[in-house]
Protein backbone atom coordinates (compact mmCIF):
# COMPACT_ATOMS: atom_id res chain seq x y z
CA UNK A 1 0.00 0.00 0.00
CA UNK A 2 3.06 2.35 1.22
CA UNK A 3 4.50 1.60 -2.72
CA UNK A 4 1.65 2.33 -4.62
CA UNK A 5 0.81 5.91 -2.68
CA UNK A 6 3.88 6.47 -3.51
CA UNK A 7 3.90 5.71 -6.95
CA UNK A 8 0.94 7.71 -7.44
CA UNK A 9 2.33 10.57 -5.86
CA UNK A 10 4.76 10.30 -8.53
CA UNK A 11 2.28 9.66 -11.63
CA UNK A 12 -0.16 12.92 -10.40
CA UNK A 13 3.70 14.99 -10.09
CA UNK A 14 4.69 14.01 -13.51
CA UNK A 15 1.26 14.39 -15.13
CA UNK A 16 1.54 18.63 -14.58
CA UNK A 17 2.83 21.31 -16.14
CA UNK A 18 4.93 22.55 -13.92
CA UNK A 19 6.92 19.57 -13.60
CA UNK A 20 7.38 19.85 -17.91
CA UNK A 21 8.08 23.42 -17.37
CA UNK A 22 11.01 22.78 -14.94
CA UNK A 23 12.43 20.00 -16.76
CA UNK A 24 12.71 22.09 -19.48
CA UNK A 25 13.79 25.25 -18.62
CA UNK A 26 16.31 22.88 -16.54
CA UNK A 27 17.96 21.33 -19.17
CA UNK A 28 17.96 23.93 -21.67
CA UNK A 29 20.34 26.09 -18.76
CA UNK A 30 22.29 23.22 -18.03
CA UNK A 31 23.31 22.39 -21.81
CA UNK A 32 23.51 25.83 -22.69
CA UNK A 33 25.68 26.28 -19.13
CA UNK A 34 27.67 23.83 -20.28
CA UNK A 35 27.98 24.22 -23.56
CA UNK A 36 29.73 27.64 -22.38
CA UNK A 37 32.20 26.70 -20.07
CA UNK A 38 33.20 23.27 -21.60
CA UNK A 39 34.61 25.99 -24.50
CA UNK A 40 35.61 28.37 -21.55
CA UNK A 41 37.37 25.88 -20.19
CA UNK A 42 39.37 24.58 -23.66
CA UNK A 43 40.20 28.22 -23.87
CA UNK A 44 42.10 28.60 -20.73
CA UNK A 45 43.47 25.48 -20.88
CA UNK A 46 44.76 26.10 -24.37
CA UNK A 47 45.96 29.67 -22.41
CA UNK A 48 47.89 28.30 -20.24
CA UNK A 49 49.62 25.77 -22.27
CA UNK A 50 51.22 28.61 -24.80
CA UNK A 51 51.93 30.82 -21.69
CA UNK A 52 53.47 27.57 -19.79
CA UNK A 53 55.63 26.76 -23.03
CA UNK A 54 56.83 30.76 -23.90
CA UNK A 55 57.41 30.69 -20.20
CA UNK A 56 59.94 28.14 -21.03
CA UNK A 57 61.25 29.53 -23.87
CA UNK A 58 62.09 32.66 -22.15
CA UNK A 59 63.61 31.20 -19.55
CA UNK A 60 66.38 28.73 -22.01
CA UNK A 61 67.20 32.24 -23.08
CA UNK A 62 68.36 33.51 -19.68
CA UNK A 63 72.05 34.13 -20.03
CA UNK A 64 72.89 34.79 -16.55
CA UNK A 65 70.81 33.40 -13.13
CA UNK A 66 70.16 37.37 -12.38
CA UNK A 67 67.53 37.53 -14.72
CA UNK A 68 65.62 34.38 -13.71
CA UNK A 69 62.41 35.13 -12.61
CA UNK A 70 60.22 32.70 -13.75
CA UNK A 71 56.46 32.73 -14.08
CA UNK A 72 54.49 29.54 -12.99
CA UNK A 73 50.92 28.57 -13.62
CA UNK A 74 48.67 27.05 -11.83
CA UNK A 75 46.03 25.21 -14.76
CA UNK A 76 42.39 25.16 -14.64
CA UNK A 77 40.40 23.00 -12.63
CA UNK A 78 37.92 20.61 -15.17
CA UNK A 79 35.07 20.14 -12.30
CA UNK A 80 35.70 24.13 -12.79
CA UNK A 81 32.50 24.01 -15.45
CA UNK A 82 30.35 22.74 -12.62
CA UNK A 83 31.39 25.78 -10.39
CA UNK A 84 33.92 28.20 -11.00
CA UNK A 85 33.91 29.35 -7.11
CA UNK A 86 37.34 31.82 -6.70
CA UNK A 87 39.26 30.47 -9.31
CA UNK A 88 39.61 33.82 -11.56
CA UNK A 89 38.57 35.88 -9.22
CA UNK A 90 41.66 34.84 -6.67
CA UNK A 91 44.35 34.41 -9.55
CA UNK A 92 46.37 31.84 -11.00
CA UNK A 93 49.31 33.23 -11.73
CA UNK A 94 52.55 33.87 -10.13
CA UNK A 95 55.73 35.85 -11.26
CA UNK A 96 59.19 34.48 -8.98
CA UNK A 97 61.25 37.49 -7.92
CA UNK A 98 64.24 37.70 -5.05
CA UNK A 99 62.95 40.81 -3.67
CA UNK A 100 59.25 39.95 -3.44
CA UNK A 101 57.41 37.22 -1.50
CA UNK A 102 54.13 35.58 -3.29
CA UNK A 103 51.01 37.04 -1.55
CA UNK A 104 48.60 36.52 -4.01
CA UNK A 105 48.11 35.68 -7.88
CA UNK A 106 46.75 36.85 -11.00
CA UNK A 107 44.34 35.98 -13.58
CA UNK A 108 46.15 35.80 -16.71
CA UNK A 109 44.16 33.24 -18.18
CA UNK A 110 41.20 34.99 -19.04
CA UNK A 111 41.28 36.74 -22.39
CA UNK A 112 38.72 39.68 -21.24
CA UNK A 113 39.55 40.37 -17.65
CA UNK A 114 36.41 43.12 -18.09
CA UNK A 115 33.75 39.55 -18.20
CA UNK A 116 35.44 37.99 -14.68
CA UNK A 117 34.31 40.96 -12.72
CA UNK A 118 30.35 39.73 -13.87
CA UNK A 119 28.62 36.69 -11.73
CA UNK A 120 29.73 33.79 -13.01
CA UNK A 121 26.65 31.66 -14.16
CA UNK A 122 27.61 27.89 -13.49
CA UNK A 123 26.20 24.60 -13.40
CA UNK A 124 26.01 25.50 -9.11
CA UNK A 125 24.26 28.78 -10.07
CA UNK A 126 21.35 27.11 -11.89
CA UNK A 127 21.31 24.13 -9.19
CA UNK A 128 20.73 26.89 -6.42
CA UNK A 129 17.90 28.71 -8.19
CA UNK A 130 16.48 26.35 -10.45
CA UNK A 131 15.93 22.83 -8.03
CA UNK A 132 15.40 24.42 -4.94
CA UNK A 133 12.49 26.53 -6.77
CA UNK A 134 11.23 23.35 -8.31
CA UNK A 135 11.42 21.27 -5.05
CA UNK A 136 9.09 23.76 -3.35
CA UNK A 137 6.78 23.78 -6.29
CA UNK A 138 5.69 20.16 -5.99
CA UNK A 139 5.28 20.07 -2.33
CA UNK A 140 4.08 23.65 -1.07
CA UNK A 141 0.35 22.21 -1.33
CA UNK A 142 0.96 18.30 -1.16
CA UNK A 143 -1.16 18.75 2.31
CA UNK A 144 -3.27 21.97 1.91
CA UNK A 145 -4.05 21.14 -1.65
CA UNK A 146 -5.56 17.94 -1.09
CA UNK A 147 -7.64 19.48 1.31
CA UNK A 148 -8.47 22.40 -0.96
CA UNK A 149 -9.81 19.51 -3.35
CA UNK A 150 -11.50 17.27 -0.97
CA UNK A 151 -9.27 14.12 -0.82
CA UNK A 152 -7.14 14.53 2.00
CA UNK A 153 -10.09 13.00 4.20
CA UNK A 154 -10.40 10.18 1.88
CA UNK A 155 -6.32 9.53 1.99
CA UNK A 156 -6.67 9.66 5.42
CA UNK A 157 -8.73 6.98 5.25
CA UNK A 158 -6.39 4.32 4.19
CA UNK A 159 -4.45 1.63 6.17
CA UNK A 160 -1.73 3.65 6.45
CA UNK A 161 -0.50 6.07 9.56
CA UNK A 162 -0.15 9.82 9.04
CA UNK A 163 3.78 9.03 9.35
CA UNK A 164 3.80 7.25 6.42
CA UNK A 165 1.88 9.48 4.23
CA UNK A 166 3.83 12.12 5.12
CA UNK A 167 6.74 9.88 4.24
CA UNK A 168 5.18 9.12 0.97
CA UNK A 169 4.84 12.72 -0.19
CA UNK A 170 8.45 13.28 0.41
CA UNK A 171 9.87 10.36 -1.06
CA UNK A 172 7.78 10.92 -4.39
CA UNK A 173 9.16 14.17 -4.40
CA UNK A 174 12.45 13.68 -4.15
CA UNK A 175 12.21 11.23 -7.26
CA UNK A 176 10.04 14.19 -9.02
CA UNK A 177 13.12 16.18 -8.21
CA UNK A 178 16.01 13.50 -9.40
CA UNK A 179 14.40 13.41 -12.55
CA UNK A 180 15.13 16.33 -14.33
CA UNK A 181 18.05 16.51 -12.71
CA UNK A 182 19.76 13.30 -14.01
CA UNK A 183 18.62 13.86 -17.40
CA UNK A 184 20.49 17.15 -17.13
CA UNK A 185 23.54 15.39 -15.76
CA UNK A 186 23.36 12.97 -17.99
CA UNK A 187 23.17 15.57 -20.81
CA UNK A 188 25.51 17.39 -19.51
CA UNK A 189 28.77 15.17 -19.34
CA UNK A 190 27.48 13.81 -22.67
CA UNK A 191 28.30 17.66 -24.01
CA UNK A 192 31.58 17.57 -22.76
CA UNK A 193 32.53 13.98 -23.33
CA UNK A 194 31.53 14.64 -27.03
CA UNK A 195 31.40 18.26 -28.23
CA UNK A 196 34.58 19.70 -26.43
CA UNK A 197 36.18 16.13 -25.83
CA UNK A 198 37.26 17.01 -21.77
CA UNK A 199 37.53 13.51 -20.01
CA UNK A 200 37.79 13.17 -16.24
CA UNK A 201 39.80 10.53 -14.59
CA UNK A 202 38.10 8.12 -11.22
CA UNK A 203 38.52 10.31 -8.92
CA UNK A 204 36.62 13.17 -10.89
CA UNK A 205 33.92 10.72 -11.88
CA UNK A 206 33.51 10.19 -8.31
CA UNK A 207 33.29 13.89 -7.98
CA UNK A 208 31.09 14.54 -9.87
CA UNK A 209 29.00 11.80 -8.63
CA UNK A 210 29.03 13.32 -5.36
CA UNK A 211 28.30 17.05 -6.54
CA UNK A 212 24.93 14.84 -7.86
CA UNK A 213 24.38 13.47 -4.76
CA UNK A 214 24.43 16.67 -3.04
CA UNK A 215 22.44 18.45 -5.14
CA UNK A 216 19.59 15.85 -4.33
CA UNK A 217 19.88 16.48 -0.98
CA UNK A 218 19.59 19.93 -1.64
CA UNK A 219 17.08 19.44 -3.56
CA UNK A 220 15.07 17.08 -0.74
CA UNK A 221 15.78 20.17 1.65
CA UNK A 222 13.22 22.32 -0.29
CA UNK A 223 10.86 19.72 -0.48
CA UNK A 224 10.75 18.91 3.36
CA UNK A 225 10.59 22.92 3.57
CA UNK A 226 7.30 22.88 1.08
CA UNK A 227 6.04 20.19 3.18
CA UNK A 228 6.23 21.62 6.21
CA UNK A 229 4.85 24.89 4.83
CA UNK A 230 1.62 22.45 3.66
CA UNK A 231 1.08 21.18 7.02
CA UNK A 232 1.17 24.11 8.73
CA UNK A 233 -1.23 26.63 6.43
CA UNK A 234 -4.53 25.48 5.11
CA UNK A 235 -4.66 27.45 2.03
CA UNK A 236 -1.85 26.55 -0.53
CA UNK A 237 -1.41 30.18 -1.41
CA UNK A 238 -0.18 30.98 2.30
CA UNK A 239 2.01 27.90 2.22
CA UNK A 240 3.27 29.19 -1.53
CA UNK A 241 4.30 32.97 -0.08
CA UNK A 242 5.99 31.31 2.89
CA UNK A 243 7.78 28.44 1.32
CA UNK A 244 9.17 31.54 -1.19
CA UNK A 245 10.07 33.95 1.61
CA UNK A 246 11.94 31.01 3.17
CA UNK A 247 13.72 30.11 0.09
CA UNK A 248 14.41 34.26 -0.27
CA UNK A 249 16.33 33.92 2.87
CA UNK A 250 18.19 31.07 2.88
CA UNK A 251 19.16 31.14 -0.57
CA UNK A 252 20.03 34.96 -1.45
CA UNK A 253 19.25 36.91 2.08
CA UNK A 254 21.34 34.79 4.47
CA UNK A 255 24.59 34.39 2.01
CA UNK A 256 25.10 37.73 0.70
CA UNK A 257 24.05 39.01 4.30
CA UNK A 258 26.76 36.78 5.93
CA UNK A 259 29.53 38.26 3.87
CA UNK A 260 28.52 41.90 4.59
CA UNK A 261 28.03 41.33 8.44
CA UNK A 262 31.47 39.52 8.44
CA UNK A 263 33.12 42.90 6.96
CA UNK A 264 31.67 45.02 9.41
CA UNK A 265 32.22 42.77 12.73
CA UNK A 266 35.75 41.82 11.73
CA UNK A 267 36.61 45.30 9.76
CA UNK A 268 38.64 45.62 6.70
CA UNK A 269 42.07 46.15 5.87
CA UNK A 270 43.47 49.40 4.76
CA UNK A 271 45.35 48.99 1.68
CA UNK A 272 46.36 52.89 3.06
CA UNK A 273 48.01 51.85 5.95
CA UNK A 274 49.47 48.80 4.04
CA UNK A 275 50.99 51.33 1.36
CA UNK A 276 52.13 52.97 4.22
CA UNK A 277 53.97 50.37 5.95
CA UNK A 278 55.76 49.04 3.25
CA UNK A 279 56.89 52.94 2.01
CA UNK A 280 58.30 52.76 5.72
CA UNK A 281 60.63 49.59 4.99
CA UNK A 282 61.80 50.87 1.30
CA UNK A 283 62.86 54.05 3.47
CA UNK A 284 64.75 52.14 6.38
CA UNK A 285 66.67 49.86 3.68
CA UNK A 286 67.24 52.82 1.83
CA UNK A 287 69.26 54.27 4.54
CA UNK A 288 70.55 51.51 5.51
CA UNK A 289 72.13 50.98 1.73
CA UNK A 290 73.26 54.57 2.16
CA UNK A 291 75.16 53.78 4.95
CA UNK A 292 76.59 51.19 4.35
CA UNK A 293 77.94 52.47 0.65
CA UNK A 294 79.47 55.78 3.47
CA UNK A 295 81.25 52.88 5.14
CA UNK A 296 82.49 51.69 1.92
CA UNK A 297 83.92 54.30 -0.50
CA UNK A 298 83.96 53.43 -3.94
CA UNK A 299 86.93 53.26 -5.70
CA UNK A 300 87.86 55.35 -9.46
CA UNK A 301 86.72 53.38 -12.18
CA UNK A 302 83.83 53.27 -15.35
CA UNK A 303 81.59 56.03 -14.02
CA UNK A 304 77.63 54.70 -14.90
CA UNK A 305 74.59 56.67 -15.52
CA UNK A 306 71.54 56.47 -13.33
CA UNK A 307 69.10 53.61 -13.88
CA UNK A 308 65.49 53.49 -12.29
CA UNK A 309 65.57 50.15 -10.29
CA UNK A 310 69.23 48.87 -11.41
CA UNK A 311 72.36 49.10 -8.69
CA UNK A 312 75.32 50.52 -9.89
CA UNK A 313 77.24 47.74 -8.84
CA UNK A 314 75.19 45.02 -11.04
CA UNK A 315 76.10 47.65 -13.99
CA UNK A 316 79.60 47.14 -12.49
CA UNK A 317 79.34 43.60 -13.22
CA UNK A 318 77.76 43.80 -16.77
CA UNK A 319 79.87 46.60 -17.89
CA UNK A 320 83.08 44.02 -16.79
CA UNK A 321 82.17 41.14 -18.86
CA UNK A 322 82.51 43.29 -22.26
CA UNK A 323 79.98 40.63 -23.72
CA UNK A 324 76.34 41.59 -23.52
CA UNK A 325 76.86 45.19 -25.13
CA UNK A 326 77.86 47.73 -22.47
CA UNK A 327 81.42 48.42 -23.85
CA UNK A 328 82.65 51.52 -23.29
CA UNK A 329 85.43 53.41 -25.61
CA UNK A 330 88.32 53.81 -22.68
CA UNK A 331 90.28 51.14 -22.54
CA UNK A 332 91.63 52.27 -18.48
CA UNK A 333 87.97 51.63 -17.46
CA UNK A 334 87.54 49.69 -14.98
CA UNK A 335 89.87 49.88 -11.66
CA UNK A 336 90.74 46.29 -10.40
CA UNK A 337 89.25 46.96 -6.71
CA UNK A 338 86.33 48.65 -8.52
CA UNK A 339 84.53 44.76 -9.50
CA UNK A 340 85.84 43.69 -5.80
CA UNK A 341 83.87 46.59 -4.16
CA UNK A 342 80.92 45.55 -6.71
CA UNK A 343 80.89 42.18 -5.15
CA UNK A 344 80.65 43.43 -1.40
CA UNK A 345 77.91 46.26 -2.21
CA UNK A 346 76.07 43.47 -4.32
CA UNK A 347 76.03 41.36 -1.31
CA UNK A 348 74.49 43.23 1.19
CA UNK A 349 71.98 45.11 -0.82
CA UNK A 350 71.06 41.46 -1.84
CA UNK A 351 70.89 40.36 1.00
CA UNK A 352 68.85 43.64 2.22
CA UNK A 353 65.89 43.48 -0.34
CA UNK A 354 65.33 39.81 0.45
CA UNK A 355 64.71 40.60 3.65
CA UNK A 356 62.78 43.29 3.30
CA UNK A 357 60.92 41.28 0.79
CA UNK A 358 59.95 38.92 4.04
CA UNK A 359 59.33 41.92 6.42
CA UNK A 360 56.63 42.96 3.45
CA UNK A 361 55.09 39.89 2.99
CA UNK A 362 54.78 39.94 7.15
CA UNK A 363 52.77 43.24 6.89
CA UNK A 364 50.63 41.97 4.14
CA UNK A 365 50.20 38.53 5.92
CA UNK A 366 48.36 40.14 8.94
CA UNK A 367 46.58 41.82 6.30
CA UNK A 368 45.75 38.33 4.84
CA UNK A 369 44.74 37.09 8.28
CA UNK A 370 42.06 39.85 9.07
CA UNK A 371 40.83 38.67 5.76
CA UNK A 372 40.77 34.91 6.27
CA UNK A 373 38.85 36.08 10.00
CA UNK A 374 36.20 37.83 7.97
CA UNK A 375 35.80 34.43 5.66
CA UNK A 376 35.80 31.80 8.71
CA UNK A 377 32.85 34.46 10.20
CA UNK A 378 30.79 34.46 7.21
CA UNK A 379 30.97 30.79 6.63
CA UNK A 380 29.68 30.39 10.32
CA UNK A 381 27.10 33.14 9.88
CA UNK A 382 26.05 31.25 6.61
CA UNK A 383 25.84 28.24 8.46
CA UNK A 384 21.97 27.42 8.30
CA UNK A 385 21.69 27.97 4.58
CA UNK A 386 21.38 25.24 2.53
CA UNK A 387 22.70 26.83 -0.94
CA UNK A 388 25.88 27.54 0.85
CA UNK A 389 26.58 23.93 2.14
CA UNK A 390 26.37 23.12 -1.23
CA UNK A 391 28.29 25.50 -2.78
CA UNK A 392 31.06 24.27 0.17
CA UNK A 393 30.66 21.10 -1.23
CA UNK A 394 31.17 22.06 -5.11
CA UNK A 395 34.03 23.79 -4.71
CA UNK A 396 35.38 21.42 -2.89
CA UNK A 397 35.31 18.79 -5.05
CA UNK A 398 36.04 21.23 -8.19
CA UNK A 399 38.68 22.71 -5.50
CA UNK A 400 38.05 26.12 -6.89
CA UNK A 401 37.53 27.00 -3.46
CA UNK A 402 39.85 29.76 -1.54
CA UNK A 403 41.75 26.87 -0.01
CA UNK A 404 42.75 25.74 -3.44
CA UNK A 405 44.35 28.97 -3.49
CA UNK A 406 45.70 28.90 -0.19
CA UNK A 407 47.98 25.60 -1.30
CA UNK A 408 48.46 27.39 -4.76
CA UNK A 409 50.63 30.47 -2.97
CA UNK A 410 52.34 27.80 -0.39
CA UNK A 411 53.36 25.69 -3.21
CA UNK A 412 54.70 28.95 -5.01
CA UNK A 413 56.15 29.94 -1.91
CA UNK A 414 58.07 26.76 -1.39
CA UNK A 415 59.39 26.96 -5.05
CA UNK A 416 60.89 30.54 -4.44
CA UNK A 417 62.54 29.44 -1.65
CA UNK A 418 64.08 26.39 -3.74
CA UNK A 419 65.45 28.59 -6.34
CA UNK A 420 66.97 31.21 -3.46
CA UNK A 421 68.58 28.36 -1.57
CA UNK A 422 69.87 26.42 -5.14
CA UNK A 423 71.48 30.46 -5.61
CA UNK A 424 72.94 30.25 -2.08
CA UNK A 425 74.32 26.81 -2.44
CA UNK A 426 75.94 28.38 -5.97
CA UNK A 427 78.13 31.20 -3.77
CA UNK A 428 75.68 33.67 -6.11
CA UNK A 429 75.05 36.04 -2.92
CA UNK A 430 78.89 35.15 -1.36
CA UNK A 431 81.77 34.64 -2.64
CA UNK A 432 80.60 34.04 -6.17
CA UNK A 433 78.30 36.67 -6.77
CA UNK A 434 80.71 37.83 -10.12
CA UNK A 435 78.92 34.48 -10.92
CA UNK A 436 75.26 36.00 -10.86
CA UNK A 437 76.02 38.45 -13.24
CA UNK A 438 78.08 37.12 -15.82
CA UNK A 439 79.55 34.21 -17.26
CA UNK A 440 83.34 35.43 -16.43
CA UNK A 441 85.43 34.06 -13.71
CA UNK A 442 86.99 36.53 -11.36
CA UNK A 443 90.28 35.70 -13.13
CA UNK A 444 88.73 37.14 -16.71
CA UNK A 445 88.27 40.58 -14.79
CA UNK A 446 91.81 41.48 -14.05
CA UNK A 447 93.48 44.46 -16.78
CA UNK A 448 95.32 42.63 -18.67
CA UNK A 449 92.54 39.99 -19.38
CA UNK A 450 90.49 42.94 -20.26
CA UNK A 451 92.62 44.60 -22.61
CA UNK A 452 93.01 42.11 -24.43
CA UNK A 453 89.72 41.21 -25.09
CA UNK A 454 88.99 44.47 -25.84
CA UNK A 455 92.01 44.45 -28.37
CA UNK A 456 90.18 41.46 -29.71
CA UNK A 457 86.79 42.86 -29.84
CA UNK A 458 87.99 45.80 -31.86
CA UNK A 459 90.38 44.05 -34.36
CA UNK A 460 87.33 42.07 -34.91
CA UNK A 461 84.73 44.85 -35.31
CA UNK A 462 87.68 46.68 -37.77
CA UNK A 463 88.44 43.73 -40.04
CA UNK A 464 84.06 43.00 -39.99
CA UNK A 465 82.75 46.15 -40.04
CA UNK A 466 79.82 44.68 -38.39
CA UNK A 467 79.51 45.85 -34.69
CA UNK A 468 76.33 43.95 -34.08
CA UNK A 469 77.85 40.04 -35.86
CA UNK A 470 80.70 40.52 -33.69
CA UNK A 471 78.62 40.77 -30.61
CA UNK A 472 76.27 37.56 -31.48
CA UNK A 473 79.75 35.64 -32.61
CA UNK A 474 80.69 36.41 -29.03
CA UNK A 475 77.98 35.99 -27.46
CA UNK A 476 77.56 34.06 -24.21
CA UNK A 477 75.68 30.29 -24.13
CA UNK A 478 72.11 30.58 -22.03
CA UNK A 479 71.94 29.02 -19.08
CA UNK A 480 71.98 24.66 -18.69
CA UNK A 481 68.31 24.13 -18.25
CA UNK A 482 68.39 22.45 -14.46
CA UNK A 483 69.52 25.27 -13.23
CA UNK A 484 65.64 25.89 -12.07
CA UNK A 485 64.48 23.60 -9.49
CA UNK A 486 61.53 22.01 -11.27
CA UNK A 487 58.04 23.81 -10.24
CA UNK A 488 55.32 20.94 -10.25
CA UNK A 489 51.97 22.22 -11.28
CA UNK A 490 49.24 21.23 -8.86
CA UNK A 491 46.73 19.91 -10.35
CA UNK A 492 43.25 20.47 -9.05
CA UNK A 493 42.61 17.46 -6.79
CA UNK A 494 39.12 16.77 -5.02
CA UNK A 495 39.00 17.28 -1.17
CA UNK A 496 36.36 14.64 -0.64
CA UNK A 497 36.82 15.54 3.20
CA UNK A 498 35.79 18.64 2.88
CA UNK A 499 31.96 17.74 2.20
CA UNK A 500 31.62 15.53 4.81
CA UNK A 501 30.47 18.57 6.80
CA UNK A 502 28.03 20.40 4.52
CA UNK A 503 26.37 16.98 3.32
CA UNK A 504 25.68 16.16 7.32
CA UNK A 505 24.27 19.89 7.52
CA UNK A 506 22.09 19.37 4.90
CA UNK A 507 21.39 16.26 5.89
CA UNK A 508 20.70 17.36 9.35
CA UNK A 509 18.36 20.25 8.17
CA UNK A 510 15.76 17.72 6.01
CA UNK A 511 15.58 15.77 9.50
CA UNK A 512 14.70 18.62 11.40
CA UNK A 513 12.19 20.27 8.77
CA UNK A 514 10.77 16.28 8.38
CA UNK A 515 10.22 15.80 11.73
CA UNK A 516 8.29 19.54 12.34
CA UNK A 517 6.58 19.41 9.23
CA UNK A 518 5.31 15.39 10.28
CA UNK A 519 4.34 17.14 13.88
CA UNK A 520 2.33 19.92 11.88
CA UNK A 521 0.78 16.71 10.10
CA UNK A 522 -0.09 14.76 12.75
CA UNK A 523 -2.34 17.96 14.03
CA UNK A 524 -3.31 18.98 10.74
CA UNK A 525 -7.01 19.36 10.39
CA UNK A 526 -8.14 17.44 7.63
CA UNK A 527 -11.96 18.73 7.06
């Protein structure tokens, strides 16, 4: 008996018009969803392939370790078509530099950074709107509307408790509500499988099985939520306007209100004072580079211009090698203490912009902090809304999430301290530093070695005529290509740990609305 109410819960669900009208306009945003971002994705992907490989290319260039400051990627999640979450908004792109610690990325795989700053309209977008509207439409007058049409008396009436009749109604409903969604699933993955040929290994399948599983539960939320609203009102217009202004709330009032409460409890960050601070450290190295150069006079020698952002004593170095183009006419140049008294300067300014590089990423870490305060608030404020846990447990599994990011600028992090210590181990900021400059040895800088290849270089340019053939015949070999410590790309993994919270809040939430709305049943009037 349990079975067949059941069943025909399901057959008088299917027979109406707005169960066509949401399969439809379900599937037709799903494909057309899809149909987007599968090419969206193919696009970045395809992005950050050419900028991965003229990354590389630029780098086998390099002629001296000075100039490496390599760019590394991180590549775009796949499960990012089912829910983009903060994955262009937060970045995904880092530049390596020795006087500058990673604090956050950039989005240089979007072709029109003008379109990221719009809502991003995913597969979780039309999940949140779409099924939770539909899951209150089939249930916000399963109770009041069979009274409203005479046969909840005669329902009643059967060999069957109010407990399971209320059970009935939701289980058909859930199945009302799995139906158009696993046809759009099903569509959906055929799209990409097909027309834009993206394939997902087990553990994405399994993703992506769970992101379906989740979105029935969600889905089941709104139906015990329409249930309860039935059970409680006798007209099925009353249950209809509070079933909506529940779903207002917990799907755009209690999210977007989270975020804004978090701000104001917790307080933002002044990028002001931040500007501030960091003007404060460029001012104490300053003088501190200012002094030091008073306690160490520098000797006669090549006398450089000014250059915005370039030492004199890496000029020094450059302007010693006579091989990458600074040559200069005199042959008396270049005073043999004047490369030594590079060396030392070189060494402690070095050594003084990396650390201020770590005192700046200290400011902007608090800064970071205060930020990650106003998130953790926010997520506890959104706590009791169900379109959040699932959004928690979309990005999660797409790990588009903020802690994807998180790992992203560790894992960056990490690298830039590789390349810094393979440099120390070198002698580049000791005792070798010539070495970080230029290809010459220390002995290749002494006068005599430098008159003579500047006797070379000239009888060369005289008898060629060609100042520019001479310089490429001379020209120094790039770098071996392990001299980078190799960066491994981390690939968007799913944090299947990460859901087990928002699936047992969601699950917890149709347990509680069941059990009030089978109260409201038990006392519902039925005349």
């Amino acid at each position: 008996m349990f079975r067949t109410l059941v069943w025909n819960n399901i057959r008088d669900h299917l027979m109406t018009f707005r169960f066509g009208a949401s399969l439809l306009i379900t599937f037709i945003l799903m494909a057309a969803s899809v149909w987007i971002l599968g090419e969206d994705y193919n696009r970045r992907q395809d992005t950050f392939n050419t900028l991965s490989e003229r990354t590389q290319h630029q780098l086998r260039e390099v002629l001296v370790p000075a100039y490496i400051q390599p760019t590394v990627f991180r590549s775009p999640s796949k499960l990012g078509i089912f829910v983009q979450g903060e994955e262009k908004r937060l970045g995904n792109a880092v530049k390596i530099k020795r006087w500058s610690v990673p604090s956050e990325a950039e989005d240089r795989l979007t072709d029109n950074q003008l379109l990221a700053a719009f809502i991003p309209f995913d597969l979780l977008t039309v999940f949140t709107l779409i099924i939770s509207l539909f899951g209150l439409l089939i249930s916000y007058d399963a109770v009041s509307g069979d009274r409203e049409k005479g046969i909840l008396k005669l329902i009643c009436s059967y060999n069957l408790s109010r407990g399971e009749l209320f059970s009935a109604k939701f289980i058909a409903g859930v199945v009302i509500v799995a139906i158009p969604l696993s046809i759009s699933y099903i569509s959906a993955l055929l799209i990409l499988q097909f027309v834009h040929q993206i394939t997902f290994d087990f553990s994405q399948w399994l993703a992506v099985s769970l992101m379906f599983l989740a979105t029935i539960i969600y889905g089941a939320v709104f139906v015990s939520i329409g249930l309860l609203s039935s059970s409680v009102f006798r007209r099925s217009s009353i249950s209809l306007v509070f079933a909506l202004l529940i779903w207002t709330v917990s799907v755009l009032l209690i999210p977007g209100a989270a975020v804004t409460a978090s701000s104001l409890i917790v307080g933002s960050p002044s990028p002001t004072e931040l500007q501030r601070l960091e003007d404060e450290t460029q001012q104490e190295a300053v003088a501190k580079r200012t002094e030091f150069r008073r306690a160490h006079l520098r000797p006669q020698g090549y006398q450089m211009g000014t250059a915005v952002g370039y030492s004199e004593e890496v000029q020094v170095f450059e302007c010693t090698s006579l091989d990458i183009g600074n040559m200069d006419s005199s042959k008396n140049h270049l005073n043999p203490d004047l490369w030594r008294w590079s060396i030392e300067v070189f060494r402690f300014t070095e050594s003084l912009w990396q650390e201020r590089a770590a005192t700046i990423y200290n400011l902007k870490r608090q800064h970071t902090d205060l930020k990650k305060q106003q998130k953790w608030l926010a997520d506890l404020l959104a706590f009791a809304s169900p379109a959040f846990q699932l959004r928690s447990v979309f990005t999660a599994c797409a790990d588009t999430d903020y802690q994807a990011q998180v790992r992203f600028l560790e894992r960056v992090r990490r690298y830039r301290k590789e390349l810094l210590d393979e440099f120390r181990n070198k002698g580049y900021f000791a005792e070798n530093a010539i070495s970080f400059i230029s290809q010459r040895s220390p002995d290749d800088l002494t006068p005599q070695k430098l008159e003579a290849r500047w006797n070379h270089y000239r009888s060369q340019i005289k008898e060629r005529d060609d100042f520019q053939r001479v310089m490429s015949a001379n020209a120094w070999n790039p770098l071996p290509s392990d001299i980078l410590p190799h960066f491994a790309d981390l690939q968007a993994e799913p944090r299947f740990e990460d859901t087990i919270s928002p699936l047992a809040i969601m699950t917890f939430i149709i347990a509680l609305v069941f059990i009030a709305g089978y109260v409201m049943f038990i006392r519902y009037d039925v005349r």
